[in-house]
PDB file of N, CA and C in Angstrom:
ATOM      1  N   UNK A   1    -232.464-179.373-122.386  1.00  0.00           N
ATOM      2  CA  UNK A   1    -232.830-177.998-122.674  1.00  0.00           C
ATOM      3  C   UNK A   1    -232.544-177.724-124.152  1.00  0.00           C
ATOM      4  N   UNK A   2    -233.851-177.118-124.922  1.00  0.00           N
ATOM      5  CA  UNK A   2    -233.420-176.570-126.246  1.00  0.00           C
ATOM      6  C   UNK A   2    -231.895-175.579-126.673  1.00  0.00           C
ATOM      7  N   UNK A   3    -231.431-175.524-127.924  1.00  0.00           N
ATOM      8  CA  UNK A   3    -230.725-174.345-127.693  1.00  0.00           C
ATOM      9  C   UNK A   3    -231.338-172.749-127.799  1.00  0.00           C
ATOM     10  N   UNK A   4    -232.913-173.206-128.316  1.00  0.00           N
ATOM     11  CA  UNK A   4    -233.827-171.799-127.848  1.00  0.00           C
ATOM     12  C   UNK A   4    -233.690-171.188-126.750  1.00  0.00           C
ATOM     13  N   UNK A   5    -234.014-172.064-125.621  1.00  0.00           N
ATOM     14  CA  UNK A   5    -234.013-172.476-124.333  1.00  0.00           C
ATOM     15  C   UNK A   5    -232.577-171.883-123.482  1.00  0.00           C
ATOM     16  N   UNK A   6    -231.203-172.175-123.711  1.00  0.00           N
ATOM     17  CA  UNK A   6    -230.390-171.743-123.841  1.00  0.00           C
ATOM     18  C   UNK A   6    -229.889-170.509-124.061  1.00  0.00           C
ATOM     19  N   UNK A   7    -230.012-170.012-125.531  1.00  0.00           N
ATOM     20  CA  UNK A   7    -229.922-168.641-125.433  1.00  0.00           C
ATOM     21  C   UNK A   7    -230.649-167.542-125.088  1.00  0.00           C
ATOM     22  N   UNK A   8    -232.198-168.016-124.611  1.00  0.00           N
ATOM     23  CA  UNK A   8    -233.072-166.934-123.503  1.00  0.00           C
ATOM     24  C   UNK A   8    -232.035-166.664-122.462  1.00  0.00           C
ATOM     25  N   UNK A   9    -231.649-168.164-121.659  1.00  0.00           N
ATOM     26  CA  UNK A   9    -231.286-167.826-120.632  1.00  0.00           C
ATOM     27  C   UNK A   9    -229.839-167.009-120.560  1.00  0.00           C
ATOM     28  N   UNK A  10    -229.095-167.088-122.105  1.00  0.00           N
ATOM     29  CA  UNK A  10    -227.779-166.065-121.864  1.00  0.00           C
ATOM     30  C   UNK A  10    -228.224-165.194-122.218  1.00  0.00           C
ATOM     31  N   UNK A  11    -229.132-164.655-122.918  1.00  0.00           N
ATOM     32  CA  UNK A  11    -229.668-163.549-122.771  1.00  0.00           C
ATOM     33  C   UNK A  11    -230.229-162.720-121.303  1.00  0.00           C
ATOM     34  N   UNK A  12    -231.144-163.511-120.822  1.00  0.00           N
ATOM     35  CA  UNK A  12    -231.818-163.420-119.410  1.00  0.00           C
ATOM     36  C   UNK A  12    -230.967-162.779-118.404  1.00  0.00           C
ATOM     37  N   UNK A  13    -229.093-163.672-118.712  1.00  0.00           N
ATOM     38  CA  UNK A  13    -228.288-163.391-117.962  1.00  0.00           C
ATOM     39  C   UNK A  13    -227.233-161.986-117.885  1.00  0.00           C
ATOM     40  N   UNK A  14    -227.026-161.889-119.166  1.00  0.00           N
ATOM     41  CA  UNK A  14    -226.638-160.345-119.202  1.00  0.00           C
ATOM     42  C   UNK A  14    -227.307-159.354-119.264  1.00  0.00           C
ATOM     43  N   UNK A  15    -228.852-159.250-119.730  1.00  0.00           N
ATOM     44  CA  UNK A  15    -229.476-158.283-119.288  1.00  0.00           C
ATOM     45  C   UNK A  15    -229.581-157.842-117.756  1.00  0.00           C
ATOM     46  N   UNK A  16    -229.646-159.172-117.324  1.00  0.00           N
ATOM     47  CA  UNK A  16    -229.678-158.708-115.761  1.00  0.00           C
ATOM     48  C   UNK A  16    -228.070-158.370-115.501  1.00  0.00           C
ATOM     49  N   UNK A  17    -227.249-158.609-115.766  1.00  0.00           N
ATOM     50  CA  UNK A  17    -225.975-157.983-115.282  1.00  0.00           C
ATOM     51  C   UNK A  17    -226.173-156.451-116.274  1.00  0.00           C
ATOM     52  N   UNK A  18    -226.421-156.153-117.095  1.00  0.00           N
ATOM     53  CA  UNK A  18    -226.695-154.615-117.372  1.00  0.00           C
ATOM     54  C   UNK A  18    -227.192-153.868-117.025  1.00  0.00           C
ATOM     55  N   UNK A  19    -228.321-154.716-116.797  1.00  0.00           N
ATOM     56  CA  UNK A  19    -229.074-153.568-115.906  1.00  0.00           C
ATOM     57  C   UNK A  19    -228.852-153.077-114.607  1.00  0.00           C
ATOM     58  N   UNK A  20    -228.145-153.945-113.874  1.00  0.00           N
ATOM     59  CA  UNK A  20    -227.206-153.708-112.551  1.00  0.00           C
ATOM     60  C   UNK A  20    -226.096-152.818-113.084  1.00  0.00           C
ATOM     61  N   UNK A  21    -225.491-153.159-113.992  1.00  0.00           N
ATOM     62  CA  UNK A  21    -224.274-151.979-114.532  1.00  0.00           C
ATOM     63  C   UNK A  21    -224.900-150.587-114.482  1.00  0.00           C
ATOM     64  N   UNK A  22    -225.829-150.704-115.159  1.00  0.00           N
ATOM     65  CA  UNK A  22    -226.412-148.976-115.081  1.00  0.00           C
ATOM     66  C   UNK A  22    -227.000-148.482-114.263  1.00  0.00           C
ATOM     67  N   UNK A  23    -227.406-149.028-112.787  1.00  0.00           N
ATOM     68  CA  UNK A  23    -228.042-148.788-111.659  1.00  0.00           C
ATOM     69  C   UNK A  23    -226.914-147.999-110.629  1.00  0.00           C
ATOM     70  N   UNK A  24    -227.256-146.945-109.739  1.00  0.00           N
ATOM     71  CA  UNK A  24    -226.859-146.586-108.618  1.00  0.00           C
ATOM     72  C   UNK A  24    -226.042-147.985-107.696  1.00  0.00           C
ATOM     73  N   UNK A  25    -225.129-148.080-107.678  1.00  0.00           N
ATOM     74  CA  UNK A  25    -224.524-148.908-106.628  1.00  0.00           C
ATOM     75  C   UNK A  25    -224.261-150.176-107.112  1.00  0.00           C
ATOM     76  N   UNK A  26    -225.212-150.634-108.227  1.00  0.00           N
ATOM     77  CA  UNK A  26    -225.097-151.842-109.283  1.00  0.00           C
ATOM     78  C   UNK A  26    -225.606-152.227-108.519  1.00  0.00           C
ATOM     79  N   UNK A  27    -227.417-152.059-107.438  1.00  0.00           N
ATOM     80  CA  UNK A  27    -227.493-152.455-106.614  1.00  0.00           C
ATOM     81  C   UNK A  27    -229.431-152.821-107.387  1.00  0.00           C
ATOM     82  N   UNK A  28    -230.109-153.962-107.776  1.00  0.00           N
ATOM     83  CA  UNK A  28    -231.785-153.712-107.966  1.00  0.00           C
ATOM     84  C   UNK A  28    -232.079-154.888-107.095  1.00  0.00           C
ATOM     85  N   UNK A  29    -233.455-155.071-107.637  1.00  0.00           N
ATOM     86  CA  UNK A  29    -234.231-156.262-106.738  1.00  0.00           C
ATOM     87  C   UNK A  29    -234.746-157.352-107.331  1.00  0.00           C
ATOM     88  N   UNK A  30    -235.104-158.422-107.515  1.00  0.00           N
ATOM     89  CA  UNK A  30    -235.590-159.020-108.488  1.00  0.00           C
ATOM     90  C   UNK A  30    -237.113-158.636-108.896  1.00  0.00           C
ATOM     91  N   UNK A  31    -238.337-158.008-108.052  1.00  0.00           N
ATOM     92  CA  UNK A  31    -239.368-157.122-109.046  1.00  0.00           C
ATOM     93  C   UNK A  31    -238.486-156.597-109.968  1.00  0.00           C
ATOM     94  N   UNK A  32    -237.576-155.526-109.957  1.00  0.00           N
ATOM     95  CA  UNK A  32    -237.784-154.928-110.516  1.00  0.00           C
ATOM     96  C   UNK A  32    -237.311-155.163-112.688  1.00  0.00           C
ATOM     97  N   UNK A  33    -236.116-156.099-112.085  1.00  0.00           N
ATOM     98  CA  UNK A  33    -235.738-157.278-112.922  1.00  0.00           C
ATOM     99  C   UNK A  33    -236.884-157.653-113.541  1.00  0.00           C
ATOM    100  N   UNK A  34    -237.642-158.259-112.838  1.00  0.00           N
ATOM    101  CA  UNK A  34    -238.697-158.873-113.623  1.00  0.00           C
ATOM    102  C   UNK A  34    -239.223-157.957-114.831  1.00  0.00           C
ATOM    103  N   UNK A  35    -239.778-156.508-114.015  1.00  0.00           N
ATOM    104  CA  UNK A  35    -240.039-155.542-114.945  1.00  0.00           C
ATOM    105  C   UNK A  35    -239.088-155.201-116.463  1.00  0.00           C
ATOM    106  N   UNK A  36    -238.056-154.956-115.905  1.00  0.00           N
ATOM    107  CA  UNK A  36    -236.723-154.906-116.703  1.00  0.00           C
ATOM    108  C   UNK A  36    -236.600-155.701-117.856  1.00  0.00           C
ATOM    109  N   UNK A  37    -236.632-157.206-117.469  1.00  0.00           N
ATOM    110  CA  UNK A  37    -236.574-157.865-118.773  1.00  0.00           C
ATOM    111  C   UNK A  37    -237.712-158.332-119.263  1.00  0.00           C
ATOM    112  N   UNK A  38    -238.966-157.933-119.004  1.00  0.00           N
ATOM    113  CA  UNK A  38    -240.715-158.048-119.736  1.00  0.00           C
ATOM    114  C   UNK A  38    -240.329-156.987-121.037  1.00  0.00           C
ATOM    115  N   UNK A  39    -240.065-155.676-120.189  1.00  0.00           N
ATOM    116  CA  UNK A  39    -239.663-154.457-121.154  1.00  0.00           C
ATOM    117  C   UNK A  39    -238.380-154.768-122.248  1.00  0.00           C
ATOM    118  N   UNK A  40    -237.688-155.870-122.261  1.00  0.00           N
ATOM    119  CA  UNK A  40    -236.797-156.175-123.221  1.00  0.00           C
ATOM    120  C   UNK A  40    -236.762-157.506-124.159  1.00  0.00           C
ATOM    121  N   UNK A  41    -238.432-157.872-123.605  1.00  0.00           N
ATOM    122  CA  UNK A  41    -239.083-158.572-124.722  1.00  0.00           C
ATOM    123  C   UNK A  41    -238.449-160.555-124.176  1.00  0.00           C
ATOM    124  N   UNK A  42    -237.864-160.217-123.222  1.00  0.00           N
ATOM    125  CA  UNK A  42    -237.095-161.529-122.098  1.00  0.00           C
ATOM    126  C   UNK A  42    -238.507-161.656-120.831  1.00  0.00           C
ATOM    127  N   UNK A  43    -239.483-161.862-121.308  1.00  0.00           N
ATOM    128  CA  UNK A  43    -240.469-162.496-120.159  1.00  0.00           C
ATOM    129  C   UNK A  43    -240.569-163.358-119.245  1.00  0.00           C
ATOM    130  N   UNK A  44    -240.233-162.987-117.804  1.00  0.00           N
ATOM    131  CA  UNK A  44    -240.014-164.192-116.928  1.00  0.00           C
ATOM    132  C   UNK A  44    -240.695-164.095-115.991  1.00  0.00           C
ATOM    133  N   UNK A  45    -240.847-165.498-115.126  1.00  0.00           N
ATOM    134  CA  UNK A  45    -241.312-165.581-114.203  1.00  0.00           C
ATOM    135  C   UNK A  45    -240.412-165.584-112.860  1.00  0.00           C
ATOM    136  N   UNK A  46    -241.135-164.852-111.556  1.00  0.00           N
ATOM    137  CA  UNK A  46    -240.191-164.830-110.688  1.00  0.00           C
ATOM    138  C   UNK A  46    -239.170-165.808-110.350  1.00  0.00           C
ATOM    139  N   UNK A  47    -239.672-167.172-110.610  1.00  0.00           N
ATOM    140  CA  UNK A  47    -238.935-168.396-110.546  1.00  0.00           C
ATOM    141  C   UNK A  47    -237.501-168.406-111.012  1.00  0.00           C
ATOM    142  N   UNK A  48    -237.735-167.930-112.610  1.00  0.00           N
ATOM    143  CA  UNK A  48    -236.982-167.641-113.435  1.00  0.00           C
ATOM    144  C   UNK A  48    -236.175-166.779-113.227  1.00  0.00           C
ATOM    145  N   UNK A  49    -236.077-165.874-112.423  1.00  0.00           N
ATOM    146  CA  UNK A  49    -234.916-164.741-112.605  1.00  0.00           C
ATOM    147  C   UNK A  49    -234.576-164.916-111.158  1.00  0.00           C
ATOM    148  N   UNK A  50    -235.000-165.544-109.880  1.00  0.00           N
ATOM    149  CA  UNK A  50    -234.342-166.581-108.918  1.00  0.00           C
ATOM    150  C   UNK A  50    -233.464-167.459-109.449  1.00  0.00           C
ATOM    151  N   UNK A  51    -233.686-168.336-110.214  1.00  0.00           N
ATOM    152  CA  UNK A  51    -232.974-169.063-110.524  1.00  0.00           C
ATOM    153  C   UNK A  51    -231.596-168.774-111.544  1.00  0.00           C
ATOM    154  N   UNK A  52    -231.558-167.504-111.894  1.00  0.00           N
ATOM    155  CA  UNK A  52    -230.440-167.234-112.782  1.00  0.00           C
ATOM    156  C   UNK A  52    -229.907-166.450-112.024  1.00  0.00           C
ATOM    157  N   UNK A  53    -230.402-165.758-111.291  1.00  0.00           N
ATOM    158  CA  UNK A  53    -229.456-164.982-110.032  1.00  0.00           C
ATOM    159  C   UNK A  53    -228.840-166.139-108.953  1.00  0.00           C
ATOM    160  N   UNK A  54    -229.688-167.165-108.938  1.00  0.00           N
ATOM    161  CA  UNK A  54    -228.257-167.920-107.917  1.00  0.00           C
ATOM    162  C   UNK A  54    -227.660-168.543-109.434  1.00  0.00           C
ATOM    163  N   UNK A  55    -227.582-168.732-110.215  1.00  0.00           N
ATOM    164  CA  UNK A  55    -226.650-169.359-110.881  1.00  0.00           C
ATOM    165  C   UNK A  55    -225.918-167.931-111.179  1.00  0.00           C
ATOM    166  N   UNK A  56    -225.626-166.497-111.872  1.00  0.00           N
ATOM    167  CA  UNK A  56    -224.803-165.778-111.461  1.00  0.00           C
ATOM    168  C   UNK A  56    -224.237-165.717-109.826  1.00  0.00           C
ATOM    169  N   UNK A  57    -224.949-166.165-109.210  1.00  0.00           N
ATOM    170  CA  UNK A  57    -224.491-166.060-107.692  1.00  0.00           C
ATOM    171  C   UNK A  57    -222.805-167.038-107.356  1.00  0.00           C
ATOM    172  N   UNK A  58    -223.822-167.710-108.206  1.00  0.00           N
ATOM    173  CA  UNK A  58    -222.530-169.152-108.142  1.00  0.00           C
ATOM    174  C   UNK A  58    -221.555-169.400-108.823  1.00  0.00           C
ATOM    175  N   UNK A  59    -221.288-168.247-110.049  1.00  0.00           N
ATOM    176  CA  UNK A  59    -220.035-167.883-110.873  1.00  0.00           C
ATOM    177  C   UNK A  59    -219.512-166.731-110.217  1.00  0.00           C
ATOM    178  N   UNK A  60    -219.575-166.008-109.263  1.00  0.00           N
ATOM    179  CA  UNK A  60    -219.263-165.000-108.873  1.00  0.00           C
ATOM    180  C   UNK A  60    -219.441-163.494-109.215  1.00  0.00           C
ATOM    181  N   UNK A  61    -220.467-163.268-110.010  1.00  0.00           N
ATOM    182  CA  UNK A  61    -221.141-161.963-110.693  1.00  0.00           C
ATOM    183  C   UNK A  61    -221.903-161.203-110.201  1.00  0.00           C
ATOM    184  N   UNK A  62    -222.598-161.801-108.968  1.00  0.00           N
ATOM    185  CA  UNK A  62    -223.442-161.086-108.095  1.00  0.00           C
ATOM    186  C   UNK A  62    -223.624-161.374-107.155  1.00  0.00           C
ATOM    187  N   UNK A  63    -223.785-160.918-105.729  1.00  0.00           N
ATOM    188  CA  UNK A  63    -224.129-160.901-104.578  1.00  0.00           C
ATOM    189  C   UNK A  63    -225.427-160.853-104.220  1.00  0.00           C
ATOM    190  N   UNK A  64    -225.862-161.570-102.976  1.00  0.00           N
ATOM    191  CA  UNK A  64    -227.450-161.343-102.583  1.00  0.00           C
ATOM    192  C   UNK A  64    -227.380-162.307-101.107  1.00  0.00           C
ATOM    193  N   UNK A  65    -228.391-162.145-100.283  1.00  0.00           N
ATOM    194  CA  UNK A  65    -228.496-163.229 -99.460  1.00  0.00           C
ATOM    195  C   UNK A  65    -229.920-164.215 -99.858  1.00  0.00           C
ATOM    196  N   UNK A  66    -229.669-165.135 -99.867  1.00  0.00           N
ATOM    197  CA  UNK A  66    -230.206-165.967 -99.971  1.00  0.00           C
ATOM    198  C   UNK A  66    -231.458-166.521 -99.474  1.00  0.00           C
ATOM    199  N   UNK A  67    -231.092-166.258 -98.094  1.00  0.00           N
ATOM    200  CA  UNK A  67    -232.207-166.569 -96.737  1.00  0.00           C
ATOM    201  C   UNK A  67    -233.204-165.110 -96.816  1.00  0.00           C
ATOM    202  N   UNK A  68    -232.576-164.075 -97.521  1.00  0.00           N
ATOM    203  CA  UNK A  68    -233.880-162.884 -97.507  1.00  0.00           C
ATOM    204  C   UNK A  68    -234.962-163.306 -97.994  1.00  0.00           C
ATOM    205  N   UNK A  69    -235.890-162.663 -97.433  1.00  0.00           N
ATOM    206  CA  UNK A  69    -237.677-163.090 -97.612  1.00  0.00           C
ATOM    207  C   UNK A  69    -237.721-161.634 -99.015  1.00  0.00           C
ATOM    208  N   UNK A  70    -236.898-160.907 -99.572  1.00  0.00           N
ATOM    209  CA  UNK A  70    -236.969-160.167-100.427  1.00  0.00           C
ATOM    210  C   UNK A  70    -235.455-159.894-101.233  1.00  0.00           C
ATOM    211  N   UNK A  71    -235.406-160.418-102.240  1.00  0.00           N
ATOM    212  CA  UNK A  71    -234.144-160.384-102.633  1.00  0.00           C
ATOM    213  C   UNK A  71    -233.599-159.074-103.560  1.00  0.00           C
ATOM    214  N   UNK A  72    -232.222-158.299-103.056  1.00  0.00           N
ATOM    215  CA  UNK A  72    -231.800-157.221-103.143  1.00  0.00           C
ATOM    216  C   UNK A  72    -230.251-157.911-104.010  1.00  0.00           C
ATOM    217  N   UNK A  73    -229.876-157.590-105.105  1.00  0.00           N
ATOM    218  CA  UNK A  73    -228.884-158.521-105.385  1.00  0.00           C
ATOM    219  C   UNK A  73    -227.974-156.561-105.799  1.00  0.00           C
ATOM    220  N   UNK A  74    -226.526-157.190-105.911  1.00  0.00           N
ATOM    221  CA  UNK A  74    -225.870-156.329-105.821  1.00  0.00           C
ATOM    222  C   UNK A  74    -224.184-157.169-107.445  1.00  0.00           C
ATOM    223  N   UNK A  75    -223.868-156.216-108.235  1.00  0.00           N
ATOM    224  CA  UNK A  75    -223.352-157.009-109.255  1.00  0.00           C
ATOM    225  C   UNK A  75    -221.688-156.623-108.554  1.00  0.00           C
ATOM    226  N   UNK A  76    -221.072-157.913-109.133  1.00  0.00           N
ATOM    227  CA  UNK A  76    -219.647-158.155-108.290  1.00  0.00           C
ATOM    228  C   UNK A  76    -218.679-157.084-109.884  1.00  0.00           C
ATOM    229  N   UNK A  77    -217.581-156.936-108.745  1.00  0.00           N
ATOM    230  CA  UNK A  77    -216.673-156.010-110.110  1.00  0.00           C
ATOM    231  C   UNK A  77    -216.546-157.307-111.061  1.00  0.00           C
ATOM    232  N   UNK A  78    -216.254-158.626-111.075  1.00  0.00           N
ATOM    233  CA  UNK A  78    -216.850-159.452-112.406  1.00  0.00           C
ATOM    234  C   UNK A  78    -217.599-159.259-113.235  1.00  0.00           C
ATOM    235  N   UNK A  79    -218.851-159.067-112.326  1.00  0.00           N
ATOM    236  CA  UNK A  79    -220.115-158.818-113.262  1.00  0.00           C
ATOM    237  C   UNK A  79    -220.499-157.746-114.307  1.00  0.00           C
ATOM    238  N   UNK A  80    -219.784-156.713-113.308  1.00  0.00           N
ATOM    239  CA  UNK A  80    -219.451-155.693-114.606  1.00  0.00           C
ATOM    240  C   UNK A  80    -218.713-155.785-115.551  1.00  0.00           C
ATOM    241  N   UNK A  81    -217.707-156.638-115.589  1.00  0.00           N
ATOM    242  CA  UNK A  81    -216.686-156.616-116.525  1.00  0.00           C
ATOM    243  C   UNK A  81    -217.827-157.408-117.647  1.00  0.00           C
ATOM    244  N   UNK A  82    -217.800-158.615-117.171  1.00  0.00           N
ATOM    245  CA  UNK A  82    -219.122-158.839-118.390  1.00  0.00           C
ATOM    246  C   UNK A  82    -220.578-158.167-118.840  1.00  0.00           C
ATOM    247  N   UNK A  83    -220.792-157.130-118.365  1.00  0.00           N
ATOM    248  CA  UNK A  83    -222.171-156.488-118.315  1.00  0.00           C
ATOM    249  C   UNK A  83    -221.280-155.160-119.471  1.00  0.00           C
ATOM    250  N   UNK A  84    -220.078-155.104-119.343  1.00  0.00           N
ATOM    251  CA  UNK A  84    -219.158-154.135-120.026  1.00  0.00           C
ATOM    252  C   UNK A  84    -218.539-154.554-121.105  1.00  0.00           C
ATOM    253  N   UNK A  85    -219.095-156.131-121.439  1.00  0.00           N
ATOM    254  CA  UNK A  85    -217.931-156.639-122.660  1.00  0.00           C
ATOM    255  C   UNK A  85    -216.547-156.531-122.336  1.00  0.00           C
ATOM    256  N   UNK A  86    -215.567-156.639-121.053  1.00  0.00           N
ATOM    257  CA  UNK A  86    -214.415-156.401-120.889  1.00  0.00           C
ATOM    258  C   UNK A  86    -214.224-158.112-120.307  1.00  0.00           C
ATOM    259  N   UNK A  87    -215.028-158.839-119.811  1.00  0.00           N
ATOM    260  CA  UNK A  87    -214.517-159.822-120.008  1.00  0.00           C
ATOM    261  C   UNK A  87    -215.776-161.101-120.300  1.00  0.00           C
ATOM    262  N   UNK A  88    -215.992-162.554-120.547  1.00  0.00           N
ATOM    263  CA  UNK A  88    -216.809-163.271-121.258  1.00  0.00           C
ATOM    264  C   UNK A  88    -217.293-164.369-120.314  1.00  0.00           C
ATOM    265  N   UNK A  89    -217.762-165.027-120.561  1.00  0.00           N
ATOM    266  CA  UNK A  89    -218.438-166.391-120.137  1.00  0.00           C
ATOM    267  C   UNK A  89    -219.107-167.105-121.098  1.00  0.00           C
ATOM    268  N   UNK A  90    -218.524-168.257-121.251  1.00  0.00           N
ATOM    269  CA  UNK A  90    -219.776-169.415-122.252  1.00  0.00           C
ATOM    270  C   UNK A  90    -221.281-168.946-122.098  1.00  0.00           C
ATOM    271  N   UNK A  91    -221.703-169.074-120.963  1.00  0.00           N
ATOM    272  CA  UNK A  91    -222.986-169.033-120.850  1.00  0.00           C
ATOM    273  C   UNK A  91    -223.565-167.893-119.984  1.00  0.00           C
ATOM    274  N   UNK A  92    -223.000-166.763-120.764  1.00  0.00           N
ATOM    275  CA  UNK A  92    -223.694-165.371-120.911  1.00  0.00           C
ATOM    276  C   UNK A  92    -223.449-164.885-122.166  1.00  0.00           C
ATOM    277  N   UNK A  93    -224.374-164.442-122.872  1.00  0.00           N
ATOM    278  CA  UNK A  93    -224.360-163.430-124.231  1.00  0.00           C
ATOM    279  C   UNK A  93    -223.367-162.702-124.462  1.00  0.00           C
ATOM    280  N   UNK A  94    -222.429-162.850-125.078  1.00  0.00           N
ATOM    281  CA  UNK A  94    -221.408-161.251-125.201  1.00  0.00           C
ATOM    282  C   UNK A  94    -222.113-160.160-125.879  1.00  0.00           C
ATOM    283  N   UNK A  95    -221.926-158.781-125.132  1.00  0.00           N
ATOM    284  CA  UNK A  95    -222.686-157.694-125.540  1.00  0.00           C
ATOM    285  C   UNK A  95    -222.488-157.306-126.838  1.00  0.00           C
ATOM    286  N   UNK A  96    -223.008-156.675-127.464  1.00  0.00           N
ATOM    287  CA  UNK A  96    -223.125-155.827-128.933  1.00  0.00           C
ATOM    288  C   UNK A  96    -222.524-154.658-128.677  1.00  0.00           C
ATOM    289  N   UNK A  97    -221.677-154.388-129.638  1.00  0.00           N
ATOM    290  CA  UNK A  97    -220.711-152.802-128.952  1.00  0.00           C
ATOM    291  C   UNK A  97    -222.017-152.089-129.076  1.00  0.00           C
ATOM    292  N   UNK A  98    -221.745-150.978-127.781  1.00  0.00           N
ATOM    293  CA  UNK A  98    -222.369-149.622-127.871  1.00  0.00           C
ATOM    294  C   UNK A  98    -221.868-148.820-128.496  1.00  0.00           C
ATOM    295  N   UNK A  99    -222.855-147.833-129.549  1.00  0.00           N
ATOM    296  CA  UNK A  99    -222.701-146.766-130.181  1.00  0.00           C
ATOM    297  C   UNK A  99    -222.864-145.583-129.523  1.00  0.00           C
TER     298      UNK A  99
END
């Protein structure tokens, strides 16, 4: 994998934990994700934001079932901490302070 390649995907990855931060319940879907990061210039394919939700799945940042025929993912109090800059991961983006 490029390191282009690379930092899409830590990008890819905290947008989607932000955008769960700022949601009702920290609760979206992956449509809507999809939408979410087209609009933040992070273009993916459904494949693509499956596949980074089970890899947040598998660091412990977010919840979802797996076996759903529609996936509803839900962000773990982890996930916020990194979606909040309160705590880090190699391979997620650290946020840019908010003004």
């Amino acid at each position: 994998m490029t390191d282009y390649l690379k930092t899409i995907n830590r990008h890819r990855r905290l947008a989607i934990l932000r955008h769960l931060e700022a949601i009702p319940e920290y609760t979206g879907n992956a449509s809507i994700l999809q939408d979410v990061l087209r609009g933040l210039g992070l273009t993916s394919s459904r494949d693509q934001i499956v596949t980074e939700l089970a890899w947040l799945r598998e660091q412990g940042f977010v919840s979802f079932d797996p076996a759903a025929d529609f996936v509803v993912v839900t962000a773990t109090a982890r996930g916020v901490d990194i979606a909040r800059g309160l705590a880090t991961h190699p391979e997620i983006q650290r946020p840019s302070p908010r003004v």
